[in-house]
C-alpha atoms as a PDB file:
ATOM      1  CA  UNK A   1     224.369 -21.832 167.109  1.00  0.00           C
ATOM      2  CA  UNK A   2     226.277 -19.134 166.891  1.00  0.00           C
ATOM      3  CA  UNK A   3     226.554 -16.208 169.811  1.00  0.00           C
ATOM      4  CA  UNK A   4     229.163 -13.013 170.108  1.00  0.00           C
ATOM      5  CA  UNK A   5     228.730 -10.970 172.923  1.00  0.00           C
ATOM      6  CA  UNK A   6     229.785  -7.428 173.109  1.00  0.00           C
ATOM      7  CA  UNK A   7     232.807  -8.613 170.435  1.00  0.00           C
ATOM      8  CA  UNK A   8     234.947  -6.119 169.947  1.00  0.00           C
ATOM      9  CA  UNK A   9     238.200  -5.896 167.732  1.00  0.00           C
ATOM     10  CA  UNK A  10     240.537  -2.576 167.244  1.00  0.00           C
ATOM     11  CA  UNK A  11     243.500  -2.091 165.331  1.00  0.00           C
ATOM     12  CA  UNK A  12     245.316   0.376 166.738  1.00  0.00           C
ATOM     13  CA  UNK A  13     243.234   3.934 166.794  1.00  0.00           C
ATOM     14  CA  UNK A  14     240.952   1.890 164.029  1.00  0.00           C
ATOM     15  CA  UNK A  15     237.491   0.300 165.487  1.00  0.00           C
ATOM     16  CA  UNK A  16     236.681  -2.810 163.024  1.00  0.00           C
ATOM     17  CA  UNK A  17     234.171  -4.448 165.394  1.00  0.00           C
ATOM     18  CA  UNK A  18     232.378  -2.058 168.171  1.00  0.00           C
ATOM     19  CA  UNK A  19     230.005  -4.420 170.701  1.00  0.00           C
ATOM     20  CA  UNK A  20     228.369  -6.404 168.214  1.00  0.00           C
ATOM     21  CA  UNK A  21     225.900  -8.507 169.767  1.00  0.00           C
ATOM     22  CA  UNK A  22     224.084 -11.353 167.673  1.00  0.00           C
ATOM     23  CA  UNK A  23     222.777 -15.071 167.614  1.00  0.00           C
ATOM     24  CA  UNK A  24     222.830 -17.331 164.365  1.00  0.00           C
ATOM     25  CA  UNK A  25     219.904 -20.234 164.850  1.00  0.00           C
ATOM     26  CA  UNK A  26     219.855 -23.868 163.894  1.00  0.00           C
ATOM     27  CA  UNK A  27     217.634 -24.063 160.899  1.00  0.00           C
ATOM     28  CA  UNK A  28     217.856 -21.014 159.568  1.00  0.00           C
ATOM     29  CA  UNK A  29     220.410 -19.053 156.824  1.00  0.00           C
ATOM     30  CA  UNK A  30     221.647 -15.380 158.428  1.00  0.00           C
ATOM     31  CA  UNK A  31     222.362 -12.727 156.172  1.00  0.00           C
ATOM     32  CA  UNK A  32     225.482 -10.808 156.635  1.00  0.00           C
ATOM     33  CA  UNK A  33     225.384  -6.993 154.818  1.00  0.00           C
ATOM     34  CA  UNK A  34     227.020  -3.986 154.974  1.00  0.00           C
ATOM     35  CA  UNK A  35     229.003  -1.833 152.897  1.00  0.00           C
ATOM     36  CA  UNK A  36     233.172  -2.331 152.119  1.00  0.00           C
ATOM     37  CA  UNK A  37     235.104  -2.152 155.421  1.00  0.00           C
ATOM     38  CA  UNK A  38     231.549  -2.503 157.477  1.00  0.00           C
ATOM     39  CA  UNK A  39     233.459  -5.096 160.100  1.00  0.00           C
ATOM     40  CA  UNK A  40     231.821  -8.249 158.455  1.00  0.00           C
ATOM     41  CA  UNK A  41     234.588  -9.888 157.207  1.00  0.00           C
ATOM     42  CA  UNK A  42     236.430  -9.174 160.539  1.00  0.00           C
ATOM     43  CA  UNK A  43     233.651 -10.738 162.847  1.00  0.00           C
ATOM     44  CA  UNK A  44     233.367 -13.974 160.853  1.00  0.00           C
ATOM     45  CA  UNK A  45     237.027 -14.242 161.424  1.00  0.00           C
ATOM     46  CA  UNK A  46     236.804 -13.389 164.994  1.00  0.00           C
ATOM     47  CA  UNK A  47     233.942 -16.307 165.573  1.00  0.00           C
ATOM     48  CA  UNK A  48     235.939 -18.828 163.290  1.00  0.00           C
ATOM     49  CA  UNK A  49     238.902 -17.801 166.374  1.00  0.00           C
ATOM     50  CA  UNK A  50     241.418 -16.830 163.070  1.00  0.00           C
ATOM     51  CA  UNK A  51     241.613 -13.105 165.030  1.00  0.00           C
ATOM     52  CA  UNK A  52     241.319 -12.223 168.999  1.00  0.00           C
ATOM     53  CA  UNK A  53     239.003 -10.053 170.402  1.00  0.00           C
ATOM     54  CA  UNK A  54     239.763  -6.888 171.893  1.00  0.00           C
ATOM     55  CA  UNK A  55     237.203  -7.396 174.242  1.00  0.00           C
ATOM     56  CA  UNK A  56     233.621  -9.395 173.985  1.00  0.00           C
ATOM     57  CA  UNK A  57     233.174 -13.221 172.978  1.00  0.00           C
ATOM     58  CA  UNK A  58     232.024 -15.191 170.278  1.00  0.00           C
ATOM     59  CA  UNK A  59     231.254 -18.796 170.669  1.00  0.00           C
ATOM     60  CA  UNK A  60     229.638 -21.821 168.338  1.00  0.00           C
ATOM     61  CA  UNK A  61     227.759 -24.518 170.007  1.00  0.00           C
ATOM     62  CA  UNK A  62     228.447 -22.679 173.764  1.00  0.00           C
ATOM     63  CA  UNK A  63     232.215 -22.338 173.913  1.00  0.00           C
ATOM     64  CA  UNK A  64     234.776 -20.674 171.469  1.00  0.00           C
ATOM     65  CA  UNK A  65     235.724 -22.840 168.544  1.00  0.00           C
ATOM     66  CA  UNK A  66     239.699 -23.163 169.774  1.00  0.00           C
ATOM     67  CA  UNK A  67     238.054 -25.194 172.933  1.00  0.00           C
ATOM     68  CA  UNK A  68     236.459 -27.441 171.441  1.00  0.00           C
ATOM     69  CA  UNK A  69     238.333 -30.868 169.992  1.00  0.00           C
ATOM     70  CA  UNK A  70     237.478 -31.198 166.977  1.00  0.00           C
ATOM     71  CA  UNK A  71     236.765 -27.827 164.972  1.00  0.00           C
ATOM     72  CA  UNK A  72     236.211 -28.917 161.913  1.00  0.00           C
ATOM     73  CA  UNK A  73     233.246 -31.367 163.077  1.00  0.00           C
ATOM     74  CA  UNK A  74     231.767 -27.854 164.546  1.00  0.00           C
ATOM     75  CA  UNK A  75     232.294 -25.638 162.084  1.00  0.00           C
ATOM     76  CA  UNK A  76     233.654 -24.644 158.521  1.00  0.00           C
ATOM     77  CA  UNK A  77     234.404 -21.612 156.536  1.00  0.00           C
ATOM     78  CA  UNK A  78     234.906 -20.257 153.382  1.00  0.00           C
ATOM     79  CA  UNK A  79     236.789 -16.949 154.369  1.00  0.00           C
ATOM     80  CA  UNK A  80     239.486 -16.688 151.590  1.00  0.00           C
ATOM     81  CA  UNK A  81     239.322 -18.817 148.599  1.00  0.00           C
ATOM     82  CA  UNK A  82     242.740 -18.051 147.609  1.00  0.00           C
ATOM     83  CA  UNK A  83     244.070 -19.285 151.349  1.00  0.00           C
ATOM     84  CA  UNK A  84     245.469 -22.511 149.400  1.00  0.00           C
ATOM     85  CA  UNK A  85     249.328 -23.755 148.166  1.00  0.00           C
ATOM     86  CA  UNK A  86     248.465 -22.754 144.088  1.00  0.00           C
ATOM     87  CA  UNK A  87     251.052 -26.399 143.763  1.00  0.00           C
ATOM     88  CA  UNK A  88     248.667 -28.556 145.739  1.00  0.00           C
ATOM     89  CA  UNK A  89     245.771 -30.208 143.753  1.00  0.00           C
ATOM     90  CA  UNK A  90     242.305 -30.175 144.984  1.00  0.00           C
ATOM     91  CA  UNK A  91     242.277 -33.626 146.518  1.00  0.00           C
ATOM     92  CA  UNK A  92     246.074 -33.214 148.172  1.00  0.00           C
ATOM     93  CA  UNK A  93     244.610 -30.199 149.668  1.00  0.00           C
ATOM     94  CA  UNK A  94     241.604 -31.727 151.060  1.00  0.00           C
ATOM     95  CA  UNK A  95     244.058 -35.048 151.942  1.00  0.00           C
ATOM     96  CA  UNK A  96     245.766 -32.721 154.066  1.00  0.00           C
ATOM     97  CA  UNK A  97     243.056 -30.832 155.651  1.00  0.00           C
ATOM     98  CA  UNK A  98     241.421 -33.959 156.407  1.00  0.00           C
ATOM     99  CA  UNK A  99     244.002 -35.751 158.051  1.00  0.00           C
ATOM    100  CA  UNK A 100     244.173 -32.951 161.072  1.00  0.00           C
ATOM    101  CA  UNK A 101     240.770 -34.907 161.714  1.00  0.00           C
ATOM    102  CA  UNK A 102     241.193 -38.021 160.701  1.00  0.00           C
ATOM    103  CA  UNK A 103     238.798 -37.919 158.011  1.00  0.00           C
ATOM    104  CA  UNK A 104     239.515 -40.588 155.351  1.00  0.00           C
ATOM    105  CA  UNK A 105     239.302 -40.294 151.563  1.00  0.00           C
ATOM    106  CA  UNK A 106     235.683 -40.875 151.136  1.00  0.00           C
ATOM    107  CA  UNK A 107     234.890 -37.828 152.551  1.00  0.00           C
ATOM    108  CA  UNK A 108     237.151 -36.118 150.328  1.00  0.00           C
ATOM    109  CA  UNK A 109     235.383 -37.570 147.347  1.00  0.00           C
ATOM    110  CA  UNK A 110     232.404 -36.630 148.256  1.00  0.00           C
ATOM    111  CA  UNK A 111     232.985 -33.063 148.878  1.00  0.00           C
ATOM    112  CA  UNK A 112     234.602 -33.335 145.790  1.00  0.00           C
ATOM    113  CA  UNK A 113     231.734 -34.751 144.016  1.00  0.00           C
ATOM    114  CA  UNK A 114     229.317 -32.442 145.958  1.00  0.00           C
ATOM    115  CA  UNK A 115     230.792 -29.209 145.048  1.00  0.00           C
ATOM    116  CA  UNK A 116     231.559 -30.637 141.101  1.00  0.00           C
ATOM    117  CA  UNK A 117     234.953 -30.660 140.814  1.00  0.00           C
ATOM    118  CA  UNK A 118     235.558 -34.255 140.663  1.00  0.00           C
ATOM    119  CA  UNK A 119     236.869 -33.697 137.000  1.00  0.00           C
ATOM    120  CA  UNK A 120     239.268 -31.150 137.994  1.00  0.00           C
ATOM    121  CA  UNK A 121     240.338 -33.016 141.276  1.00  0.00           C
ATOM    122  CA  UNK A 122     244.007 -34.233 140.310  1.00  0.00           C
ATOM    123  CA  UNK A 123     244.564 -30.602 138.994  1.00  0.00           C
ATOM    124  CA  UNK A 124     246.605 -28.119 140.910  1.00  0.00           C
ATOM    125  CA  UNK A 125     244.768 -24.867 142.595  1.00  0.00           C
ATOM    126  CA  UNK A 126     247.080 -22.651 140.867  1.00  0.00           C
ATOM    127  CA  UNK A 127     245.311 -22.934 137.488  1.00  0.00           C
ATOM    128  CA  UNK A 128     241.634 -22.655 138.982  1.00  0.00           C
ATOM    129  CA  UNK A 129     239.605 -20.136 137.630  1.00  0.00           C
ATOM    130  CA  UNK A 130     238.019 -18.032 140.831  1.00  0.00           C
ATOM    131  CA  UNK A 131     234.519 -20.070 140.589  1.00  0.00           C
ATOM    132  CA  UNK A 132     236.656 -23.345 140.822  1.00  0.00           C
ATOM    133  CA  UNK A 133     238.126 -21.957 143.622  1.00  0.00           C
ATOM    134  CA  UNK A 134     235.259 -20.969 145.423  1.00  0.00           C
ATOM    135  CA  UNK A 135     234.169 -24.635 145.343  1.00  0.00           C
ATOM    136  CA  UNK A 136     237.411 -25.972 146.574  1.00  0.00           C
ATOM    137  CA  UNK A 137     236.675 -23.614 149.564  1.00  0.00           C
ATOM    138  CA  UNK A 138     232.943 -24.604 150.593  1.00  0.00           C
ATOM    139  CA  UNK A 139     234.446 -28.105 149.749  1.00  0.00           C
ATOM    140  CA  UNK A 140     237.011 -27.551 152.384  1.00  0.00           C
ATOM    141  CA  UNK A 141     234.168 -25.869 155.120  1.00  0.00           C
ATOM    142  CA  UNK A 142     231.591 -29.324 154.158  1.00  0.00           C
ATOM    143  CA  UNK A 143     234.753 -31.286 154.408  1.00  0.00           C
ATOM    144  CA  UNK A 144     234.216 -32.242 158.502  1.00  0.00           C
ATOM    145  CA  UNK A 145     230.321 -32.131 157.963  1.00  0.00           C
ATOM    146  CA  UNK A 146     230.065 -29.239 160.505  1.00  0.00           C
ATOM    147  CA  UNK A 147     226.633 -28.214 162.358  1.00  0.00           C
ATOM    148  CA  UNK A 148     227.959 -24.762 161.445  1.00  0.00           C
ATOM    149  CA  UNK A 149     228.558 -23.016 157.949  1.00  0.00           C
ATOM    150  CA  UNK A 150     230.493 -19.746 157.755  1.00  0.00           C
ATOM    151  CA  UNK A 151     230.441 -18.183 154.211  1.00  0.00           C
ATOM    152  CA  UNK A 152     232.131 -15.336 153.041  1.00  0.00           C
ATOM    153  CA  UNK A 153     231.045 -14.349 149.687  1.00  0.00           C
ATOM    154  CA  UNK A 154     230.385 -17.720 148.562  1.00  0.00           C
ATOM    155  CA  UNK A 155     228.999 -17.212 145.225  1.00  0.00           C
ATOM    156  CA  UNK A 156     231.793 -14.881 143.840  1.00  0.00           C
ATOM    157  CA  UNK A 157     233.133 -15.501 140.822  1.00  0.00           C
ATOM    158  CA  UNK A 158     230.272 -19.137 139.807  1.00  0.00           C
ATOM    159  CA  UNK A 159     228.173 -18.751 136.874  1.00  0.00           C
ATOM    160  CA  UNK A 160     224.391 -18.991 136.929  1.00  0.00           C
ATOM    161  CA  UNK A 161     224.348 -22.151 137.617  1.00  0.00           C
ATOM    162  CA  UNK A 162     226.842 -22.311 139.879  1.00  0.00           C
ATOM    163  CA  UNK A 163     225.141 -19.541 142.004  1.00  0.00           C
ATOM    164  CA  UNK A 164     221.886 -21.507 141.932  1.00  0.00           C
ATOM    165  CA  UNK A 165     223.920 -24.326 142.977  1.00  0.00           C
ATOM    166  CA  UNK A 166     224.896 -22.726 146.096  1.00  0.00           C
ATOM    167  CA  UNK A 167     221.404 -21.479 147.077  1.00  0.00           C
ATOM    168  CA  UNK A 168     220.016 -24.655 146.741  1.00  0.00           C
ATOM    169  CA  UNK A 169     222.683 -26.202 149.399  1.00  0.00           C
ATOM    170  CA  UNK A 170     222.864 -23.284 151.655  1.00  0.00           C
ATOM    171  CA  UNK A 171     218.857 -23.961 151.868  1.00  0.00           C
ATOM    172  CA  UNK A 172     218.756 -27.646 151.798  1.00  0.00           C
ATOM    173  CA  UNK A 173     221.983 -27.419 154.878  1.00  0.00           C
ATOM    174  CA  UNK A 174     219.851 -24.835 156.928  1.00  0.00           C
ATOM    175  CA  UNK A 175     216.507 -28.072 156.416  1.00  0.00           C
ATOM    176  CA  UNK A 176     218.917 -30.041 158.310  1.00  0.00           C
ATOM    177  CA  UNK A 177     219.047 -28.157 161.335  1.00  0.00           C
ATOM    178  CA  UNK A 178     222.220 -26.640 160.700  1.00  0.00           C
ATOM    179  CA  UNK A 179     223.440 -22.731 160.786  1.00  0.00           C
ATOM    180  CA  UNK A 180     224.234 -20.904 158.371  1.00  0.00           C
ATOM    181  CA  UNK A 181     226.414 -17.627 158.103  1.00  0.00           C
ATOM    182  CA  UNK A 182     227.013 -16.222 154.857  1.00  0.00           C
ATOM    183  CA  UNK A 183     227.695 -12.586 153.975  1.00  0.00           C
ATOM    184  CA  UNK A 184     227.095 -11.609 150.084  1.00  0.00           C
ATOM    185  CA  UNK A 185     226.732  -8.487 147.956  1.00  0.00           C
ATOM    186  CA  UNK A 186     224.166  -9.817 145.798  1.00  0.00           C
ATOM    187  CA  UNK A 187     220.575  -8.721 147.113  1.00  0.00           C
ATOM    188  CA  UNK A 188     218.786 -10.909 144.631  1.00  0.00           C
ATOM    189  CA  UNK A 189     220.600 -13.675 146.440  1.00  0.00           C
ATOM    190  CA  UNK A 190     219.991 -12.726 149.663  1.00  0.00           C
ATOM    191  CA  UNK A 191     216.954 -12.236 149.445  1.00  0.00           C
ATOM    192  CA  UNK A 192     215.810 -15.464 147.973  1.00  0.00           C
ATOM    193  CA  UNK A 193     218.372 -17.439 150.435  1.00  0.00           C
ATOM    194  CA  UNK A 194     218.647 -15.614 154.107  1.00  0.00           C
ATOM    195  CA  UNK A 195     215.699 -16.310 156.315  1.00  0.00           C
ATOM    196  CA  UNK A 196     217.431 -13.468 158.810  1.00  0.00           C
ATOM    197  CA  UNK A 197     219.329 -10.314 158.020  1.00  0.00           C
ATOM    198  CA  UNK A 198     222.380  -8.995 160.304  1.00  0.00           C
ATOM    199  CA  UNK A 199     223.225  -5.203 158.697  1.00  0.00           C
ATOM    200  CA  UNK A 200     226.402  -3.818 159.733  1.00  0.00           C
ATOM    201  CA  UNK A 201     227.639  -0.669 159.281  1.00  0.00           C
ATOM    202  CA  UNK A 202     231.103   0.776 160.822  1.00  0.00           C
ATOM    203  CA  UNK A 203     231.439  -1.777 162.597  1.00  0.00           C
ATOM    204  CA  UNK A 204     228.367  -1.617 164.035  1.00  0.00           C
ATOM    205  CA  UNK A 205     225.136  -3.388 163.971  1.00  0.00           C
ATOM    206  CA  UNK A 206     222.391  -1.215 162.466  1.00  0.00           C
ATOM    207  CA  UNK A 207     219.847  -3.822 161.551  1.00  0.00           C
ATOM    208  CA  UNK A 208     219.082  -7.035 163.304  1.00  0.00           C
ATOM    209  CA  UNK A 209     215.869  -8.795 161.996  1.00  0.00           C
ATOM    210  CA  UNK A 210     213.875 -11.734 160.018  1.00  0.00           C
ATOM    211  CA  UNK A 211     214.125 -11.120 156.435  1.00  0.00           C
ATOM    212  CA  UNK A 212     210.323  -9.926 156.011  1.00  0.00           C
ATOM    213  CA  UNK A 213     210.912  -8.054 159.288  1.00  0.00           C
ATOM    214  CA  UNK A 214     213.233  -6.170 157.745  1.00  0.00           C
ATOM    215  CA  UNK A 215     211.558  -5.412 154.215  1.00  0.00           C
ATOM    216  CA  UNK A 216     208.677  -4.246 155.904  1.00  0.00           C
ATOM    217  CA  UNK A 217     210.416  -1.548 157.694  1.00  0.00           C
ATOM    218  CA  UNK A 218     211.680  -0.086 154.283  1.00  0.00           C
ATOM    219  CA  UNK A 219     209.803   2.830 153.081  1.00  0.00           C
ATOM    220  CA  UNK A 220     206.302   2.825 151.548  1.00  0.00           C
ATOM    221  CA  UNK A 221     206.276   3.205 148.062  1.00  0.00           C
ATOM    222  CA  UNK A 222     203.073   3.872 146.028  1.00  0.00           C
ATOM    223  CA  UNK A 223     202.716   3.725 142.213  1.00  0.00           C
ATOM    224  CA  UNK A 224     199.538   5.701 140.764  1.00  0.00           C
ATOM    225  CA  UNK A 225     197.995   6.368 137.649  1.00  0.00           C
ATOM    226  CA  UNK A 226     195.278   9.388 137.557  1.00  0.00           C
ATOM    227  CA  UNK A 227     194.272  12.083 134.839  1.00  0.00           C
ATOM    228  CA  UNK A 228     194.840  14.253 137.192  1.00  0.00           C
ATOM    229  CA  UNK A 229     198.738  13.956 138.699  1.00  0.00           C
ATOM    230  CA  UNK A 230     199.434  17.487 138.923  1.00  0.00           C
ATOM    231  CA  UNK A 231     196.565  18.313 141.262  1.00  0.00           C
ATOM    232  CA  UNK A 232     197.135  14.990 143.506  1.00  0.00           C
ATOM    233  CA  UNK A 233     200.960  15.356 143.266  1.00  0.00           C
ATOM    234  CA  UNK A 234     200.515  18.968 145.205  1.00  0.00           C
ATOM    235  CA  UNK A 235     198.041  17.832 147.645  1.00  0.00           C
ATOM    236  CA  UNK A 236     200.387  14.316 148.739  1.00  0.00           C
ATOM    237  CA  UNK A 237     203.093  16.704 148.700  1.00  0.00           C
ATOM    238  CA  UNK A 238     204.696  17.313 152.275  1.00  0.00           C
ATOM    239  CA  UNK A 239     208.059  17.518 154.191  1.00  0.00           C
ATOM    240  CA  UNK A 240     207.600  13.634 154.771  1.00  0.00           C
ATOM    241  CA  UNK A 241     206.149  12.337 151.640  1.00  0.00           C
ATOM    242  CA  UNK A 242     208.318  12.496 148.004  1.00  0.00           C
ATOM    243  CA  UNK A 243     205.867  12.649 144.984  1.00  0.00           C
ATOM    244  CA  UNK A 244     207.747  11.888 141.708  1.00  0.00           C
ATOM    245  CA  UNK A 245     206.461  12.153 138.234  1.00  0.00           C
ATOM    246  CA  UNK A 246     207.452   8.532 136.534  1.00  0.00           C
ATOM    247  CA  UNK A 247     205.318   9.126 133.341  1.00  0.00           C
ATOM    248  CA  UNK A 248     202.336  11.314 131.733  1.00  0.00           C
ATOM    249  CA  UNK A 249     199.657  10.732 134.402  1.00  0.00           C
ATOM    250  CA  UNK A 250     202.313   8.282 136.276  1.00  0.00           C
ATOM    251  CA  UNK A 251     203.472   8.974 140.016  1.00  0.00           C
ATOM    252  CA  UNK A 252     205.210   7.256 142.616  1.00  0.00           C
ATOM    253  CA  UNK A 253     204.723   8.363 146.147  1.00  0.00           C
ATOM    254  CA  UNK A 254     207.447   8.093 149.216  1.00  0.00           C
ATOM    255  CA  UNK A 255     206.096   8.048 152.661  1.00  0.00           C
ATOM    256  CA  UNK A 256     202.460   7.458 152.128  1.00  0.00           C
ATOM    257  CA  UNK A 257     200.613   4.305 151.800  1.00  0.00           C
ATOM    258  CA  UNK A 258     197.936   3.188 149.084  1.00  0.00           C
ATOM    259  CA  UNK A 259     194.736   3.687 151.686  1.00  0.00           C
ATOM    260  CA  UNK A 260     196.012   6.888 152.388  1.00  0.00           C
ATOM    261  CA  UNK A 261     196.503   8.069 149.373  1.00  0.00           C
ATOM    262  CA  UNK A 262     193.088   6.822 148.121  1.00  0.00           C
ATOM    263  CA  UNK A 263     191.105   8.813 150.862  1.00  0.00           C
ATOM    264  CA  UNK A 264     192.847  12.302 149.970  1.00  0.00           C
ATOM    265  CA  UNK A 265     192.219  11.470 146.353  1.00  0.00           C
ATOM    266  CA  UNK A 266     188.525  10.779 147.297  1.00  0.00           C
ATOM    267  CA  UNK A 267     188.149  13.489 149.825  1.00  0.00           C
ATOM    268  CA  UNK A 268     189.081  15.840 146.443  1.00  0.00           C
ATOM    269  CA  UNK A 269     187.393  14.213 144.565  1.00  0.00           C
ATOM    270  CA  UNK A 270     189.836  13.341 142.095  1.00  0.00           C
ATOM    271  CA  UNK A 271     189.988  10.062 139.686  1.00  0.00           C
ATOM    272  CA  UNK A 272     192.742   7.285 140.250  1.00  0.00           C
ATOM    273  CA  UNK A 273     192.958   4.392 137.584  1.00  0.00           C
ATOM    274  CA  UNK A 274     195.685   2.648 139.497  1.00  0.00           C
ATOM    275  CA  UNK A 275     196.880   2.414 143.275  1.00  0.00           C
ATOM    276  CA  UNK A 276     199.519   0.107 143.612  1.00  0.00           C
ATOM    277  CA  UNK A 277     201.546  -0.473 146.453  1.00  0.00           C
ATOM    278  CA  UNK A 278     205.403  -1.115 145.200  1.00  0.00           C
ATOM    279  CA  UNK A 279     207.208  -3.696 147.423  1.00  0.00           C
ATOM    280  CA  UNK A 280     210.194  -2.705 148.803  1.00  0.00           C
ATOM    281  CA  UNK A 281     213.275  -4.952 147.362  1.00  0.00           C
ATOM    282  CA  UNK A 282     216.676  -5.865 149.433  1.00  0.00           C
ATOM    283  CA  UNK A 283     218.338  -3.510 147.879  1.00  0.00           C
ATOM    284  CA  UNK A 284     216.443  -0.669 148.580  1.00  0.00           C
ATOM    285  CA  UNK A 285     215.901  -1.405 152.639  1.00  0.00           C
ATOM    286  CA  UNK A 286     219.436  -1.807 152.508  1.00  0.00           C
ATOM    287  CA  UNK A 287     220.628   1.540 150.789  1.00  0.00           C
ATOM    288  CA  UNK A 288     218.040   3.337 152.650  1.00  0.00           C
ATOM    289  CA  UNK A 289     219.440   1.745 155.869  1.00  0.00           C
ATOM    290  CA  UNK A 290     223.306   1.974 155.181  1.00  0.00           C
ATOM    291  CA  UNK A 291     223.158   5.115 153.282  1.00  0.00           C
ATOM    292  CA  UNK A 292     224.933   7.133 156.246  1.00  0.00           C
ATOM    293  CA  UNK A 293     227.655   3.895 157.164  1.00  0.00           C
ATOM    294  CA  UNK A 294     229.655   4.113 153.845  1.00  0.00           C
ATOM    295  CA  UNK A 295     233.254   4.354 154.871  1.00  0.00           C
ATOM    296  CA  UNK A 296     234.094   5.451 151.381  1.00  0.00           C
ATOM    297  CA  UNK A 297     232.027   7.497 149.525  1.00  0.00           C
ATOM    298  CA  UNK A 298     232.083   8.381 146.033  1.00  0.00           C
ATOM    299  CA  UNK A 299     231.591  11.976 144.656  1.00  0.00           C
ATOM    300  CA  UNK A 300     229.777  13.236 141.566  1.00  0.00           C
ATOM    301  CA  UNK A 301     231.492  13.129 138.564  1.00  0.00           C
ATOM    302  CA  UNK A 302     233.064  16.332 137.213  1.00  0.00           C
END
């Protein structure tokens, strides 16, 4: 388990991390989002003990991970996949990681043969494409076979299969009764993967919730489908409900759900073919939620 309390990191005038206060369960994969320079990358480093707090803890299995003996039994990371000599080959680099432990070579081959690179394993780093690379890392976290996993964009830079690859393990690790951290900027994945969402936003936590906890918080969306749009459109119409026109006789409606709508449509007697509540994706509860914690925003093209 993972807990930070109040954790806290500044860089001079700069606030990365402002009192972030969280708990990553056995058994379960947490989601970390937020936009560029959100403090994400920041806290995982602060709980893997790789930066200090300002102020506020953050401890894995009750106690920071510098006090216990053997870290890499309690957890592993993948925080930089380029963190590696680019002369070393995949197995010297494991070798050596594993030997802080005393971990002998069978666990190196099969980390190796776990994350697929047992083809590539007497090759060095430097030539490693960026997927290879990213398996070399979650090789490196699975290497002590922690109780915790600590991901940092795991997933960048693998193919399709690659990326199913590491959904299926992140998944079948959390079965085991492990915890799992990852942070990614792929919704899809996310959202098929994290069983609990952490949303940060300058620095900040601005969401802290189970994954359907969170969807069902987004916004109602309503598709309909009526002869009669124009009238309906101006009678949904209000300063907290959107009506947009998607097609001829096509709307979707913000801020009012399906029974709702049905009632005023009835009440005016006017016909509906189709009422069709629209589930809110990932990606949409998440730009709704962040829309007003992006550190760097982009203007309109000129």
């Amino acid at each position: 388990m993972i807990e930070t309390n109040a954790l806290t990191k500044s860089y001079g005038p700069k606030l990365a991390v402002d009192h972030v206060n969280f708990t990553a369960k056995p058994g379960e994969v947490t989601g970390i989002l937020g936009p560029n320079g959100a403090g994400k990358s920041t806290t995982m480093r602060l709980i893997m003990g790789l930066d200090a707090p300002t102020s506020g803890s953050a401890t894995i299995s009750g106690k920071p991970l510098r006090d216990h003996d053997a870290p890499l039994h309690i957890a592993g990371a993948l925080l930089d996949a380029k963190g590696v000599h680019p002369g070393r080959t995949a197995t010297s680099h494991l070798q050596a990681l594993a030997a802080t432990h005393g971990i002998g070579n069978k666990r190196v081959t099969e980390v190796l043969e776990l994350t697929g690179l047992s083809e590539v394993a007497k090759k060095r780093v430097g030539g490693f494409s960026l997927g290879m690379g990213q398996r070399l890392g979650i090789a490196a976290a699975l290497l002590g076979d922690p109780q915790t996993l600590i991901l940092d964009e795991p997933v960048n830079g693998l193919d399709p299969d690659g990326v199913m690859w590491v959904r299926s393990l992140l998944r079948h690790l959390a079965s085991e009764g492990r915890t799992v951290v990852l942070s990614s900027h792929l919704m899809s994945e996310m959202a098929q993967v994290a069983d609990h969402v952490v949303v940060f936003g300058k620095g900040r936590i601005v969401a802290n919730a189970s994954i359907d906890e969170f969807l069902n918080n987004g916004t109602t969306r309503t598709s309909i489908v009526t002869p009669q749009a124009e009238e309906l459109a101006r009678l949904l119409s209000s300063p907290e409900v959107t009506v947009q026109s998607a097609a001829a006789g096509a709307l979707t409606v913000t801020g009012l759900d399906a029974p709702a709508i049905g009632e005023i449509a009835a009440k005016h007697g006017l016909v509906l073919h189709e009422l069709t509540p629209l589930k809110t994706s990932l990606e949409d509860a998440y730009i709704e939620l962040t829309r007003d914690h992006v550190e760097y925003q982009t203007g309109a093209a000129s």
